[in-house]
PDB file of N, CA and C in Angstrom:
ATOM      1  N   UNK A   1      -6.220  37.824  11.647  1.00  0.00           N
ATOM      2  CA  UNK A   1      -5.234  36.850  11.216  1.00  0.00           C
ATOM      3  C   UNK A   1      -4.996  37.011   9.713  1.00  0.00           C
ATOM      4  N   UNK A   2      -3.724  36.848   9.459  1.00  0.00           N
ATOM      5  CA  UNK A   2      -3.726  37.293   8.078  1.00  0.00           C
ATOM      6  C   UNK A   2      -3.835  35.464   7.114  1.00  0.00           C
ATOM      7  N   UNK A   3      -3.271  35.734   5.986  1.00  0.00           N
ATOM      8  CA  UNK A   3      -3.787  34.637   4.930  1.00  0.00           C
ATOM      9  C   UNK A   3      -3.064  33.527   4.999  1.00  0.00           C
ATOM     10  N   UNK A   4      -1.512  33.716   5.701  1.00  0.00           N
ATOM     11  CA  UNK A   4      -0.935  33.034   5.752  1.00  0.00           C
ATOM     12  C   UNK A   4      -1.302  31.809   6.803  1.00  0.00           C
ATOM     13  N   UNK A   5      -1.526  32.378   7.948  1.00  0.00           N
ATOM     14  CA  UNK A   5      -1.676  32.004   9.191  1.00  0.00           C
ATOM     15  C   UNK A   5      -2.896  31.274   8.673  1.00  0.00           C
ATOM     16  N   UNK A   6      -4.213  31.555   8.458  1.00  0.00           N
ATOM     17  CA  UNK A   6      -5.081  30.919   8.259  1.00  0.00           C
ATOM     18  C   UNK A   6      -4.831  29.510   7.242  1.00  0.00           C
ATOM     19  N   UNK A   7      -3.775  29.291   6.506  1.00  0.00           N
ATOM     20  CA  UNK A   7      -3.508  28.473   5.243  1.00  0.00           C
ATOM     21  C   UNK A   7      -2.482  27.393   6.458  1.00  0.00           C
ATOM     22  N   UNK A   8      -2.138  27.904   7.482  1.00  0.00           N
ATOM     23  CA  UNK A   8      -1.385  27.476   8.458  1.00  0.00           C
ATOM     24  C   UNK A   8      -2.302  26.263   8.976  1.00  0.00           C
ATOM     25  N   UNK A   9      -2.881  27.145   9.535  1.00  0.00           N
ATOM     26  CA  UNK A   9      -4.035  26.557  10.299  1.00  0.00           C
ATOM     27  C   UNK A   9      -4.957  25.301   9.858  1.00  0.00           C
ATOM     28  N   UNK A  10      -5.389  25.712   8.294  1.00  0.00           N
ATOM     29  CA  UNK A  10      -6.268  24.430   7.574  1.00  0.00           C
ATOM     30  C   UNK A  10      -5.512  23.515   7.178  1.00  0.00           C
ATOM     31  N   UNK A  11      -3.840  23.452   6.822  1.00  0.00           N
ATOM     32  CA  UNK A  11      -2.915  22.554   6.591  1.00  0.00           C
ATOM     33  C   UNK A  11      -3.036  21.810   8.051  1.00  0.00           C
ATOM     34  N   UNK A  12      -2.728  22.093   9.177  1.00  0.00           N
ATOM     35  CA  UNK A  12      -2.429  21.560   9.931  1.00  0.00           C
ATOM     36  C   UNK A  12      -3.815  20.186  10.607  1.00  0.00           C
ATOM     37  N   UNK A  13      -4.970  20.956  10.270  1.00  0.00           N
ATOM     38  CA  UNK A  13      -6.130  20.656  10.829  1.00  0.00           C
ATOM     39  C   UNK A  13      -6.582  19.360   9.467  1.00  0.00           C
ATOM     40  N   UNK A  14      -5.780  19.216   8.318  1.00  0.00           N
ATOM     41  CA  UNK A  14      -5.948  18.550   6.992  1.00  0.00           C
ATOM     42  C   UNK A  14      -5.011  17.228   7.115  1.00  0.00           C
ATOM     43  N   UNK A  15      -3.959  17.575   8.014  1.00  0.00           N
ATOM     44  CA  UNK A  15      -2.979  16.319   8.243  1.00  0.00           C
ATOM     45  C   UNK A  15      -3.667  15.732   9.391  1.00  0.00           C
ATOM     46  N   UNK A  16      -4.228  16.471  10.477  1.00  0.00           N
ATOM     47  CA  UNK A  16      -4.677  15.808  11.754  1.00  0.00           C
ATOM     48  C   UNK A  16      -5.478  14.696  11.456  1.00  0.00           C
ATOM     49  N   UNK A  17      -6.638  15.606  10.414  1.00  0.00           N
ATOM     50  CA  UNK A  17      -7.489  14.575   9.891  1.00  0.00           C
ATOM     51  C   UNK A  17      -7.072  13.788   8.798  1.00  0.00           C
ATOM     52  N   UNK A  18      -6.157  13.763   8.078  1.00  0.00           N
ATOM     53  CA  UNK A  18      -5.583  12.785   7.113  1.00  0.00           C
ATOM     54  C   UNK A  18      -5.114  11.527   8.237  1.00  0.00           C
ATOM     55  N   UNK A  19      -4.359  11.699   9.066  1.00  0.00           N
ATOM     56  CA  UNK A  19      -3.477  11.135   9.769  1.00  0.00           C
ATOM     57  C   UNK A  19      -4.902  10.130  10.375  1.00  0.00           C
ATOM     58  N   UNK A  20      -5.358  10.530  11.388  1.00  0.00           N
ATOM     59  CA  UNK A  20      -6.556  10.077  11.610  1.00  0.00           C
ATOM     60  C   UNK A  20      -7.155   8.765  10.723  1.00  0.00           C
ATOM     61  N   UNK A  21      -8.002   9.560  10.140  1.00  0.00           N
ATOM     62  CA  UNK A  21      -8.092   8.736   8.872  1.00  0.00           C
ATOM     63  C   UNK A  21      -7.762   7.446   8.304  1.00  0.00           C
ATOM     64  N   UNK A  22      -6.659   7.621   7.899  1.00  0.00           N
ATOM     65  CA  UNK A  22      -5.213   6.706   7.916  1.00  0.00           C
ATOM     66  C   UNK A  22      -5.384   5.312   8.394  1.00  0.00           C
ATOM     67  N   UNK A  23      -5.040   6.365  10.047  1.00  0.00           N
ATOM     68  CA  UNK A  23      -4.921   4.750  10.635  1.00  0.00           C
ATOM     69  C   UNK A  23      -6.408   4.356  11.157  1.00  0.00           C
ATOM     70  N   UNK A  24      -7.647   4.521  11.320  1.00  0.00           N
ATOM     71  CA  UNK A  24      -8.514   3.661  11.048  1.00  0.00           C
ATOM     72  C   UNK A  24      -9.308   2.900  10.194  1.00  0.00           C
ATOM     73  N   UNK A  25      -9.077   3.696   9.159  1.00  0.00           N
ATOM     74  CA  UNK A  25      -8.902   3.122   7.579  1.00  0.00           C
ATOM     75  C   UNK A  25      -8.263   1.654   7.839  1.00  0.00           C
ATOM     76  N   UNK A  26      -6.880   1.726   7.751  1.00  0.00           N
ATOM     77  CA  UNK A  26      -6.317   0.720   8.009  1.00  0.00           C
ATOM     78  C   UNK A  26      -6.454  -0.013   9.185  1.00  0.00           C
ATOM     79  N   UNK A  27      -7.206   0.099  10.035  1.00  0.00           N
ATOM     80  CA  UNK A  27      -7.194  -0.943  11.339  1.00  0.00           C
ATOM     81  C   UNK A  27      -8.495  -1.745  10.901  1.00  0.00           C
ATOM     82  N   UNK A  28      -9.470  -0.753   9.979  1.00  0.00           N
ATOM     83  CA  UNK A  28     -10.368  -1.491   9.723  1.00  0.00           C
ATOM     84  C   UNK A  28     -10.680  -2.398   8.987  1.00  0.00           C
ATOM     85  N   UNK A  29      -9.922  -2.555   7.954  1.00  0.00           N
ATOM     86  CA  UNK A  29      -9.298  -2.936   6.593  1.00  0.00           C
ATOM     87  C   UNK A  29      -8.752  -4.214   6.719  1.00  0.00           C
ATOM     88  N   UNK A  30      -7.763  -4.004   7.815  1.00  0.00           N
ATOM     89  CA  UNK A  30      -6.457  -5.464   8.384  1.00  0.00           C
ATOM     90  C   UNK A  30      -7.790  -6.165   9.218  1.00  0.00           C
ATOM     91  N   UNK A  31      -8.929  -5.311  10.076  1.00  0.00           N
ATOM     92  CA  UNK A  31      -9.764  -6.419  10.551  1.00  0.00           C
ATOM     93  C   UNK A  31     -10.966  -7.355   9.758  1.00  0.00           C
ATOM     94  N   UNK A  32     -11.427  -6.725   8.837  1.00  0.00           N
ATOM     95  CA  UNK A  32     -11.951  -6.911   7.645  1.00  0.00           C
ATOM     96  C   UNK A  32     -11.562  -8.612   6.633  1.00  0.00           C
ATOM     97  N   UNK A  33      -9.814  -8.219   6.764  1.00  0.00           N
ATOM     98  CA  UNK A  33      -8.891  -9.161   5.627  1.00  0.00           C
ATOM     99  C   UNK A  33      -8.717 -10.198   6.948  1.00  0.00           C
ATOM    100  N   UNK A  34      -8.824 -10.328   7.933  1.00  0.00           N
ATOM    101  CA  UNK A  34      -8.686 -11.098   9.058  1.00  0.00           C
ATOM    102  C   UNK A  34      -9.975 -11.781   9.478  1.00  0.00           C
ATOM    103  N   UNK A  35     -11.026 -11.520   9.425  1.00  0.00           N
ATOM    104  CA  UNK A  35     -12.121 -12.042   9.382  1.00  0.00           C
ATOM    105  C   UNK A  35     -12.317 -12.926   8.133  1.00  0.00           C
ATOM    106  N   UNK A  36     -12.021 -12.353   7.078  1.00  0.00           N
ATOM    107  CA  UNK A  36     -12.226 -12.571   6.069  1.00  0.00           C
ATOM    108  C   UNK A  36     -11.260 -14.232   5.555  1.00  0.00           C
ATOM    109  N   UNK A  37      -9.986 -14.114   5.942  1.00  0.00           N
ATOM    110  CA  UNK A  37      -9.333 -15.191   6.112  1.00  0.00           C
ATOM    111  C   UNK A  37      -9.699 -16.379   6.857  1.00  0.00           C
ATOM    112  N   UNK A  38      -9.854 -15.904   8.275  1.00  0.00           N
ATOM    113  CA  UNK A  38     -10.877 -17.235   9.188  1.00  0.00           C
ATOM    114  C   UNK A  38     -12.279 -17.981   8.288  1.00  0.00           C
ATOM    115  N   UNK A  39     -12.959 -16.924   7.690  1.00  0.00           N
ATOM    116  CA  UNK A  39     -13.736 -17.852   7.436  1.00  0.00           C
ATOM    117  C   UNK A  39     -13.320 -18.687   6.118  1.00  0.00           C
ATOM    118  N   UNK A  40     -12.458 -17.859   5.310  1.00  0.00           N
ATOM    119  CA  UNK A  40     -12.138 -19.074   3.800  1.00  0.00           C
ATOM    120  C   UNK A  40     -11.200 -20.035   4.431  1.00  0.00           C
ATOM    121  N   UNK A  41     -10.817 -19.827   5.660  1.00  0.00           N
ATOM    122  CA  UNK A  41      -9.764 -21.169   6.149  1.00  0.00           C
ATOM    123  C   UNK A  41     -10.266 -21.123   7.432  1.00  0.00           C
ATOM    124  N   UNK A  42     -11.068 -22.465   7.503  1.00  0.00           N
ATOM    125  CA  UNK A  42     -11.324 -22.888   8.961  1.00  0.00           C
ATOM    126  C   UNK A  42     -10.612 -23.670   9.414  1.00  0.00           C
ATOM    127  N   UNK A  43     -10.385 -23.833  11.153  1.00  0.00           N
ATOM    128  CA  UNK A  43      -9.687 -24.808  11.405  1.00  0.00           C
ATOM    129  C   UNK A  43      -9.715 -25.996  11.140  1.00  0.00           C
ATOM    130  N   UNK A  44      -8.231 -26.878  10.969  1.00  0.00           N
ATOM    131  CA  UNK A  44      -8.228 -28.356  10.825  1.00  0.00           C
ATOM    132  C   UNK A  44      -9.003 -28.956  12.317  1.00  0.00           C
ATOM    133  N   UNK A  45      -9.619 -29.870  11.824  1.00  0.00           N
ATOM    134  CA  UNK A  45      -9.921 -30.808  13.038  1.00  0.00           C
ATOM    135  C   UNK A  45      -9.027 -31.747  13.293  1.00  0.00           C
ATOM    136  N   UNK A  46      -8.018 -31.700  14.052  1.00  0.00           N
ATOM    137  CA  UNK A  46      -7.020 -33.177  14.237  1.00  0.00           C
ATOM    138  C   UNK A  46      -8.116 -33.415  15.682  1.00  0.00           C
TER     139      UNK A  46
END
């Protein structure tokens, strides 16, 4: 395989895992700031 192809290859395998990344980063983050909200605001008791 020449140099190109290989530079092909680690780009592609660099977004998979960027992408990845990404969004559990952020799922974990929004669950984190969501927990985090419940407890500085508990429910009203009516």
């Amino acid at each position: 395989m020449s140099t190109i192809e290989w530079t092909v290859i680690i780009g592609g395998l660099t977004a998979i895992a960027w992408v990845n990344w990404y969004f559990f980063l952020a799922q974990a983050v929004t669950k984190n700031q969501a927990q985090n909200n419940a407890e500085h605001h508990p429910a009203s008791t009516r």
